[in-house]
N, C-alpha and C. Protein backbone atom coordinates (compact mmCIF):
# COMPACT_ATOMS: atom_id res chain seq x y z
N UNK A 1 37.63 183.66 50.13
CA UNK A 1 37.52 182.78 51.27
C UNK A 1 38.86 182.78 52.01
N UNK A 2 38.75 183.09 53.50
CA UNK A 2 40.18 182.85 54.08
C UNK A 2 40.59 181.66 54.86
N UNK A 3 41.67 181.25 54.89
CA UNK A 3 41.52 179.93 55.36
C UNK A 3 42.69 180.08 56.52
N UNK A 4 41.95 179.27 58.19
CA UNK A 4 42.48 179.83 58.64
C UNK A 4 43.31 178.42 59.53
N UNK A 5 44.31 178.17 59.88
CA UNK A 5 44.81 176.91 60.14
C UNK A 5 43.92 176.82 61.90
N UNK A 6 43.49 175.16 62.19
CA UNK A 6 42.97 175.26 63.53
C UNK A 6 43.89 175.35 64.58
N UNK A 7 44.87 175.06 64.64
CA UNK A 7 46.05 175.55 65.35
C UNK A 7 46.48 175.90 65.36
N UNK A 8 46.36 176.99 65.03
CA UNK A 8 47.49 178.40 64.49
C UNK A 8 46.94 178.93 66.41
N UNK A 9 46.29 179.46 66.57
CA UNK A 9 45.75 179.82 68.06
C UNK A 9 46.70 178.80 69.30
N UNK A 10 46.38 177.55 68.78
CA UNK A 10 46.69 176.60 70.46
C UNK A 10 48.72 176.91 69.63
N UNK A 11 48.67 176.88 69.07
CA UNK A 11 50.30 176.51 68.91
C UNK A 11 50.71 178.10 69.40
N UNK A 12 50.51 179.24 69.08
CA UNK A 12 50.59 180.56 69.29
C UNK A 12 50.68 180.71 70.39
N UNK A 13 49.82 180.12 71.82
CA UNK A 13 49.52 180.45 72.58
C UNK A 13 50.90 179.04 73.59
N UNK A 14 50.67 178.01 72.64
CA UNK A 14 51.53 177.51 73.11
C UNK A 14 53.26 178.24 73.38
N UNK A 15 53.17 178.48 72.37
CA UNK A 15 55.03 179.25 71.93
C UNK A 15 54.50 179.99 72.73
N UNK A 16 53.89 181.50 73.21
CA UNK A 16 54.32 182.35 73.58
C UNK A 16 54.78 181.97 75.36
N UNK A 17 53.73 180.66 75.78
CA UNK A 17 53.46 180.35 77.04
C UNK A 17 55.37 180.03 77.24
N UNK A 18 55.98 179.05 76.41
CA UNK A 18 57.05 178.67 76.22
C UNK A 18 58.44 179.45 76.31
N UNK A 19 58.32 180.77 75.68
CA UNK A 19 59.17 181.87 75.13
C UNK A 19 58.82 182.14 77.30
N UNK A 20 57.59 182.25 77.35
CA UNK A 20 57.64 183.21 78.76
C UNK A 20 58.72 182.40 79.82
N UNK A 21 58.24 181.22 80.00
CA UNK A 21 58.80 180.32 80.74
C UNK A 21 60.12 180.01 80.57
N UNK A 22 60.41 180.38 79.24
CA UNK A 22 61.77 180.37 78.72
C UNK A 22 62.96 181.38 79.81
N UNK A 23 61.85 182.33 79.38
CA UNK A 23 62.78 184.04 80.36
C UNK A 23 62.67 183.59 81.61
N UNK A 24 61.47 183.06 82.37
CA UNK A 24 61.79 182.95 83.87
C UNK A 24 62.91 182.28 83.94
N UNK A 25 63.07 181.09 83.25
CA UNK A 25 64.63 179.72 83.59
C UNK A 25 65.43 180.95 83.45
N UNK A 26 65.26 181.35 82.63
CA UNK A 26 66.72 182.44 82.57
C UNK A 26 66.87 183.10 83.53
N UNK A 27 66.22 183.81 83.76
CA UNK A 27 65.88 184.98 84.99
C UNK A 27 66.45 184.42 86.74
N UNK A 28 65.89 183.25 86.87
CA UNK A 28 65.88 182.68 87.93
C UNK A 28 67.62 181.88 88.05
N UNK A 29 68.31 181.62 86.52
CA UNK A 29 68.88 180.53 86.67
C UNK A 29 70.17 181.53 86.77
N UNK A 30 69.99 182.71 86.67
CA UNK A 30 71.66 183.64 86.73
C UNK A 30 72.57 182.98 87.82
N UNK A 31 73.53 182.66 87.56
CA UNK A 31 74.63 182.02 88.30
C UNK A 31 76.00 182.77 87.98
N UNK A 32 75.63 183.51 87.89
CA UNK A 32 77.39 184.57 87.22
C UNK A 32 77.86 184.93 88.18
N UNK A 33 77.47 185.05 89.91
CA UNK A 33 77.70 185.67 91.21
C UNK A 33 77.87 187.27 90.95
N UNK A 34 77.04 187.99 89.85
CA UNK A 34 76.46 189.39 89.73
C UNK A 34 77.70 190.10 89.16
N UNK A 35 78.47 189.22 88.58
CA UNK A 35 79.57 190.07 87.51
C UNK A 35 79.45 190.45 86.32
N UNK A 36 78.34 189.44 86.06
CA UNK A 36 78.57 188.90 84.18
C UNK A 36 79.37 187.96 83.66
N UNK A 37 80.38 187.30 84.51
CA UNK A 37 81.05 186.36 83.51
C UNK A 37 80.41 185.17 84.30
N UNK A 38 81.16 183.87 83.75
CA UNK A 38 80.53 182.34 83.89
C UNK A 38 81.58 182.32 85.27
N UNK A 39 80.82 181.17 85.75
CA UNK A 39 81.33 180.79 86.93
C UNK A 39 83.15 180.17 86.37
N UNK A 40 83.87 180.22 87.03
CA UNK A 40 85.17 179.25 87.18
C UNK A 40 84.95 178.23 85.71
N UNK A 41 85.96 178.05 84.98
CA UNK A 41 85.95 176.82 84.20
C UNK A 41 84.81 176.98 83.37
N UNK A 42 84.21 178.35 83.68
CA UNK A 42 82.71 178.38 82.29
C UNK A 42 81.55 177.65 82.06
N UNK A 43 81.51 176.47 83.08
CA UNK A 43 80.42 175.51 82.84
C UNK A 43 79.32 176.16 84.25
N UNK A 44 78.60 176.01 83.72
CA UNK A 44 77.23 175.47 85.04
C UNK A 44 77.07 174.53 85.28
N UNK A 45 76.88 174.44 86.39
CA UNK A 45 76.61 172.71 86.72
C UNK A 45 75.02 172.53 86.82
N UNK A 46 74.45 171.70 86.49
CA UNK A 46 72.85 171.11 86.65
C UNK A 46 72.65 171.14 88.39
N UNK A 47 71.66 171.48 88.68
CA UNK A 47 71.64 171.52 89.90
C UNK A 47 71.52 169.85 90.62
N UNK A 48 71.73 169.63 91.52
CA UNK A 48 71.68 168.83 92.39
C UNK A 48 70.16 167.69 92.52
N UNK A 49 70.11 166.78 92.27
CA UNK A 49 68.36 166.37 92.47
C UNK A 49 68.64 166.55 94.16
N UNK A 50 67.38 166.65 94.67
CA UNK A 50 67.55 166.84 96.82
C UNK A 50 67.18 165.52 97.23
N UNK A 51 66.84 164.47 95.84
CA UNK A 51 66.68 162.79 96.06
C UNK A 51 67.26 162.21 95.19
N UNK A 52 67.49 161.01 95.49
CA UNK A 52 68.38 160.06 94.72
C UNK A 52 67.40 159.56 93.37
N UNK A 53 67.90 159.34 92.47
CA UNK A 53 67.18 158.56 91.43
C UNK A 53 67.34 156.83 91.69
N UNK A 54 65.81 156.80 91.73
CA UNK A 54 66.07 155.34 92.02
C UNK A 54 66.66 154.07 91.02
N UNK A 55 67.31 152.79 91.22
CA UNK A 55 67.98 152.56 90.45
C UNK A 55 67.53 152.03 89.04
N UNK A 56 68.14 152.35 87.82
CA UNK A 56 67.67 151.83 86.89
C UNK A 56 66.61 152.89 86.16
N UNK A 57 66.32 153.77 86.86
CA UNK A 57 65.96 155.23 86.22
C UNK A 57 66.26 156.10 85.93
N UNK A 58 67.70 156.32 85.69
CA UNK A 58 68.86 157.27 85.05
C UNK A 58 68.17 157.80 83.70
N UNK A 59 67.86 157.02 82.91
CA UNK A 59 67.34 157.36 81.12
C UNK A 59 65.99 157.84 81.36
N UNK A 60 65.28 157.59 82.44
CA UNK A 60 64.37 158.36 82.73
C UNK A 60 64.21 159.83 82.92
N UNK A 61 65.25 160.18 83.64
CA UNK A 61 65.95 161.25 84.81
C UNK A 61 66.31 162.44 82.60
N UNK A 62 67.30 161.40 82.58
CA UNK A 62 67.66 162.27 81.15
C UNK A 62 66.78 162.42 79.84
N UNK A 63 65.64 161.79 79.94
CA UNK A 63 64.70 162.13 78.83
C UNK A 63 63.66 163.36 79.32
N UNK A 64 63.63 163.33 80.70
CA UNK A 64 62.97 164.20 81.71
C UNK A 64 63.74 165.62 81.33
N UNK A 65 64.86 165.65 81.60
CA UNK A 65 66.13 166.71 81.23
C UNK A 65 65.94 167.23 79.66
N UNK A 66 65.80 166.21 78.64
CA UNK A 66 66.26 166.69 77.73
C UNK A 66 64.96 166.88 76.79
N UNK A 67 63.89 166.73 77.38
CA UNK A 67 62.57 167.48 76.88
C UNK A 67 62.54 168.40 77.17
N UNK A 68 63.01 168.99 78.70
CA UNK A 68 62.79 170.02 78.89
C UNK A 68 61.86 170.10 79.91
N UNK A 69 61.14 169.45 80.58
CA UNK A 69 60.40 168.75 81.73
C UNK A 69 60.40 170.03 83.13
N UNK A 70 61.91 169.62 83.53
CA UNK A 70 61.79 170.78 84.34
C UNK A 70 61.60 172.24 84.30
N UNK A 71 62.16 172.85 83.19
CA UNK A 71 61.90 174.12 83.29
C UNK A 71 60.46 174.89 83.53
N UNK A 72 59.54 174.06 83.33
CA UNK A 72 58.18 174.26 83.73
C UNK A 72 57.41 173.55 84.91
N UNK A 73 58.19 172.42 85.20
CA UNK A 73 57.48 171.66 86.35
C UNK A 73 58.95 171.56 87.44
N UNK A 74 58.10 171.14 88.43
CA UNK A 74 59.03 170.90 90.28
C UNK A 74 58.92 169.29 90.26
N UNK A 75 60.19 168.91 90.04
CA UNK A 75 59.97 167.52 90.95
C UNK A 75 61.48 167.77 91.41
N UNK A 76 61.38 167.20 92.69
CA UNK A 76 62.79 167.36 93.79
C UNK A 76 63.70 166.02 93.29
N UNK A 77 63.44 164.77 92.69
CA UNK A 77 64.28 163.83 92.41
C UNK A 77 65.21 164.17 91.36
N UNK A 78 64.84 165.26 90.33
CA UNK A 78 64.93 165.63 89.07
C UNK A 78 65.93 167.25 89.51
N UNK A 79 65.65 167.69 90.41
CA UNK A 79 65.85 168.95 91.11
C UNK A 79 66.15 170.02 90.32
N UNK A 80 64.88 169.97 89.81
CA UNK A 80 64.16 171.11 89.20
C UNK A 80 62.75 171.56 90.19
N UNK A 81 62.73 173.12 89.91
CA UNK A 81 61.86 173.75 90.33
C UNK A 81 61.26 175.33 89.75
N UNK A 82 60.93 174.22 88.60
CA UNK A 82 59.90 174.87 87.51
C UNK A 82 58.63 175.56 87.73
N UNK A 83 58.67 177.20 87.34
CA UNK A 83 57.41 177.87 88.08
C UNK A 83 55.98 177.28 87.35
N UNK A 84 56.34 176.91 86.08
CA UNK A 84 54.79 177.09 84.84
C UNK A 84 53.77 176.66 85.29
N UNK A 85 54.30 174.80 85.13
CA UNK A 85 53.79 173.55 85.56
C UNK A 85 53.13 173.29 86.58
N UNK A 86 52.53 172.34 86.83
CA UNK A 86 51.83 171.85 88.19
C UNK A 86 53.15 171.48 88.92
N UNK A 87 53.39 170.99 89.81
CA UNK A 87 54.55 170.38 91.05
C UNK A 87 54.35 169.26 90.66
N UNK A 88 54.82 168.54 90.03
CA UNK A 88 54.98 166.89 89.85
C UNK A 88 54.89 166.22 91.27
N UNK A 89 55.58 166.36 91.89
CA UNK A 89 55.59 165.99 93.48
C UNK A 89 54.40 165.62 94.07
N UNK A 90 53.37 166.50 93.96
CA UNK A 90 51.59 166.68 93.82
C UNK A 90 51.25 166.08 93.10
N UNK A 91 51.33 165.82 91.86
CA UNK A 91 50.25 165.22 90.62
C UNK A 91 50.45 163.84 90.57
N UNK A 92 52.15 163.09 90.68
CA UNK A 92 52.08 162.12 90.02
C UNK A 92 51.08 161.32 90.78
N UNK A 93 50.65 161.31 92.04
CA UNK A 93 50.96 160.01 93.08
C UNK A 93 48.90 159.47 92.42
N UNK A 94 48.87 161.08 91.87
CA UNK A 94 46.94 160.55 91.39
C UNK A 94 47.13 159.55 89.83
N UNK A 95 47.83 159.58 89.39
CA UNK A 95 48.27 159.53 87.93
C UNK A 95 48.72 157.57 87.87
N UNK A 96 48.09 157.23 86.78
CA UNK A 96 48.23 155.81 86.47
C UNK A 96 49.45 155.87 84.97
N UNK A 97 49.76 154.45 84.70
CA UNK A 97 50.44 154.88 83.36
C UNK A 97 49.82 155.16 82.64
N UNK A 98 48.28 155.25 82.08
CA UNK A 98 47.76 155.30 80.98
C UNK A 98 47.70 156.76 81.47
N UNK A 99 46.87 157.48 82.26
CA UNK A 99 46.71 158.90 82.38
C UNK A 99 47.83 159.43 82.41
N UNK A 100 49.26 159.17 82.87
CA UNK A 100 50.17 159.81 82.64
C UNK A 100 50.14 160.21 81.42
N UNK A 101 50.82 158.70 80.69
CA UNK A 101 50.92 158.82 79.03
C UNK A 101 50.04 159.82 78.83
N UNK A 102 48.63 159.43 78.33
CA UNK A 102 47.51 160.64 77.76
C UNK A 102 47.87 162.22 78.37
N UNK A 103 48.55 162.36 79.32
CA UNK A 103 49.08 163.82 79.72
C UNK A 103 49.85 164.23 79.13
N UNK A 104 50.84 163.70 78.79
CA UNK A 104 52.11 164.01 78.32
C UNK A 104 51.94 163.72 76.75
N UNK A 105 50.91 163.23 76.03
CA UNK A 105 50.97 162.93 74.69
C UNK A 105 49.79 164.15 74.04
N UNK A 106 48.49 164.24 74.90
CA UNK A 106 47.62 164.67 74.97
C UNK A 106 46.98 166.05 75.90
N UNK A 107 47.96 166.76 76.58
CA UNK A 107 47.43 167.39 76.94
C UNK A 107 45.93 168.34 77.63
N UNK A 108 45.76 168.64 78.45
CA UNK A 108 44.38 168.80 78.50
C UNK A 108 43.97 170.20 77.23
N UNK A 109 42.81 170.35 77.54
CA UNK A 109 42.50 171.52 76.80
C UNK A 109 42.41 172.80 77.87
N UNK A 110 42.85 173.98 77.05
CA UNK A 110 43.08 174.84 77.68
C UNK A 110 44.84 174.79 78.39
N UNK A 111 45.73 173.62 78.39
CA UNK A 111 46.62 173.72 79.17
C UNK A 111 47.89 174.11 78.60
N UNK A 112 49.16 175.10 79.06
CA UNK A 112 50.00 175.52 77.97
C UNK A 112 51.50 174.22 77.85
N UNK A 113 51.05 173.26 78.36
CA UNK A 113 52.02 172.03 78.15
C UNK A 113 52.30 172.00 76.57
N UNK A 114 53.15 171.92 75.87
CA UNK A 114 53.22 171.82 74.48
C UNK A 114 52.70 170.12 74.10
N UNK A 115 51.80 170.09 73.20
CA UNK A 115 51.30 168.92 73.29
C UNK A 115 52.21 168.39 71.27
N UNK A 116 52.99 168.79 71.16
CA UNK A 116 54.31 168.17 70.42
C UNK A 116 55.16 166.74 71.38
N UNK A 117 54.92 166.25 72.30
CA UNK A 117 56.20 164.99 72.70
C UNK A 117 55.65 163.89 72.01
N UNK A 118 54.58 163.61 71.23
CA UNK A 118 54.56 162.65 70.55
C UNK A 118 55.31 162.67 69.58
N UNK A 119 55.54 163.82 69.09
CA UNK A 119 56.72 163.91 67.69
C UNK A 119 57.97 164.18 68.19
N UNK A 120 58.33 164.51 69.42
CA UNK A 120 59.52 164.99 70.02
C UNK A 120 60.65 163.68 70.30
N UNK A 121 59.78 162.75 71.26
CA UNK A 121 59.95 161.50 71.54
C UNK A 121 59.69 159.98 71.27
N UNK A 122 60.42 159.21 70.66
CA UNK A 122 59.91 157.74 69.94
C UNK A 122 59.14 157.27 71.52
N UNK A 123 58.42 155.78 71.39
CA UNK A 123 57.44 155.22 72.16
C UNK A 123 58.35 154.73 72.98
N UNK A 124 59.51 154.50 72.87
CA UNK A 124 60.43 153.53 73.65
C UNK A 124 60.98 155.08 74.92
N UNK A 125 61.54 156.03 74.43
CA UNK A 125 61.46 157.52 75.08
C UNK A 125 60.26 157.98 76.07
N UNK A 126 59.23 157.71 75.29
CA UNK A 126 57.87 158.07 76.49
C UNK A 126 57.74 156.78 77.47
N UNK A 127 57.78 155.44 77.11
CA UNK A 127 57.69 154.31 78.26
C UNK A 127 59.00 154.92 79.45
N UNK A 128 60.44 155.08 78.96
CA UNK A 128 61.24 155.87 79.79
C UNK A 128 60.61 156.33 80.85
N UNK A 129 60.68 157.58 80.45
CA UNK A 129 59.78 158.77 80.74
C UNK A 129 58.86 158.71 81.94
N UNK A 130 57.62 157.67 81.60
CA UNK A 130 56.20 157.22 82.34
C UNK A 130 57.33 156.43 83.40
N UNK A 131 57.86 155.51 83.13
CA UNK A 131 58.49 154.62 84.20
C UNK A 131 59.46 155.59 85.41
N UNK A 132 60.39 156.33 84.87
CA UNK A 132 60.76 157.17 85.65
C UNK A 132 59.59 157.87 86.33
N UNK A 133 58.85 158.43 86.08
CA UNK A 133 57.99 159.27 86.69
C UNK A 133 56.89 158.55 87.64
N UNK A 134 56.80 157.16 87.33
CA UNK A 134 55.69 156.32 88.08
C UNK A 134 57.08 155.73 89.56
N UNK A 135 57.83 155.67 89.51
CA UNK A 135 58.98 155.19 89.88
C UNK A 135 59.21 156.25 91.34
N UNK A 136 59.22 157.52 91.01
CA UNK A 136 59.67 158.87 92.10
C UNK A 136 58.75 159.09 92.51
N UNK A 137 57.19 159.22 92.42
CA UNK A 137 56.04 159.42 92.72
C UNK A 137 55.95 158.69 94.30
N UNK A 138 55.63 159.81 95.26
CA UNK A 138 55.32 159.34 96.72
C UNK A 138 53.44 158.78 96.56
N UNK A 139 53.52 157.73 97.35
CA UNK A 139 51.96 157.18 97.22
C UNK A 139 51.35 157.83 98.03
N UNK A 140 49.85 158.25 97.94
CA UNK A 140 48.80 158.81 98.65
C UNK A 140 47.77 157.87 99.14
């Protein structure tokens, strides 16, 4: 009898989606000005958001950052412009807190979002998170 794990497929498909998206940030993010070495002083700087973070959503802004958020999604407050993802810019303004949450915890099916931020992030991290993101969202 072989036994075969049920997520061995969605996680597989997840990583590879991840690894790809991985190479575009890279690809896209070359900042060496075509020498090979690091800019001046060796650091990169984070790019610029092209909007202000509104106030009191800073820990938002950095849980956004340090999931990893942008490298797959576009939101201009965050100023990232992630190919993978949907455009945040677009999605949030349909999106309530509960459907957020369930997005970001739950994933749809079929979608290559890594559906790991429930283990990534404590509950106090995802309220962050939802609040920042309900916060930058233009209304429709």
């Amino acid at each position: 009898m072989s036994f075969v794990r049920r997520n061995a497929v969605p996680f597989a498909a997840g990583f590879a989606a991840a690894a790809a998206a991985f190479a575009v940030v890279l690809v896209t993010t070359d900042d060496d000005g075509g020498d090979g070495r690091a800019p001046e002083g060796g650091e990169v700087a984070a790019p610029a958001p092209a909007e202000t973070v509104p106030a009191g959503r800073q820990a938002g802004l950095a849980v956004f950052t340090r999931m990893g958020c942008g490298g797959c999604h576009t939101l201009a407050v965050a100023g990232s412009t992630g190919p993978v993802g949907p455009d945040l810019g677009e999605r949030l303004p349909h999106h309530t807190r509960e459907s957020l949450s369930a997005a970001i915890l739950s994933p749809p099916v079929g979608s290559i979002m890594p559906d790991n931020f429930g283990e990534r992030m404590s509950d106090d991290e995802l309220a962050t998170l939802v609040d920042f993101l309900l916060a930058v969202r233009e209304p429709r």
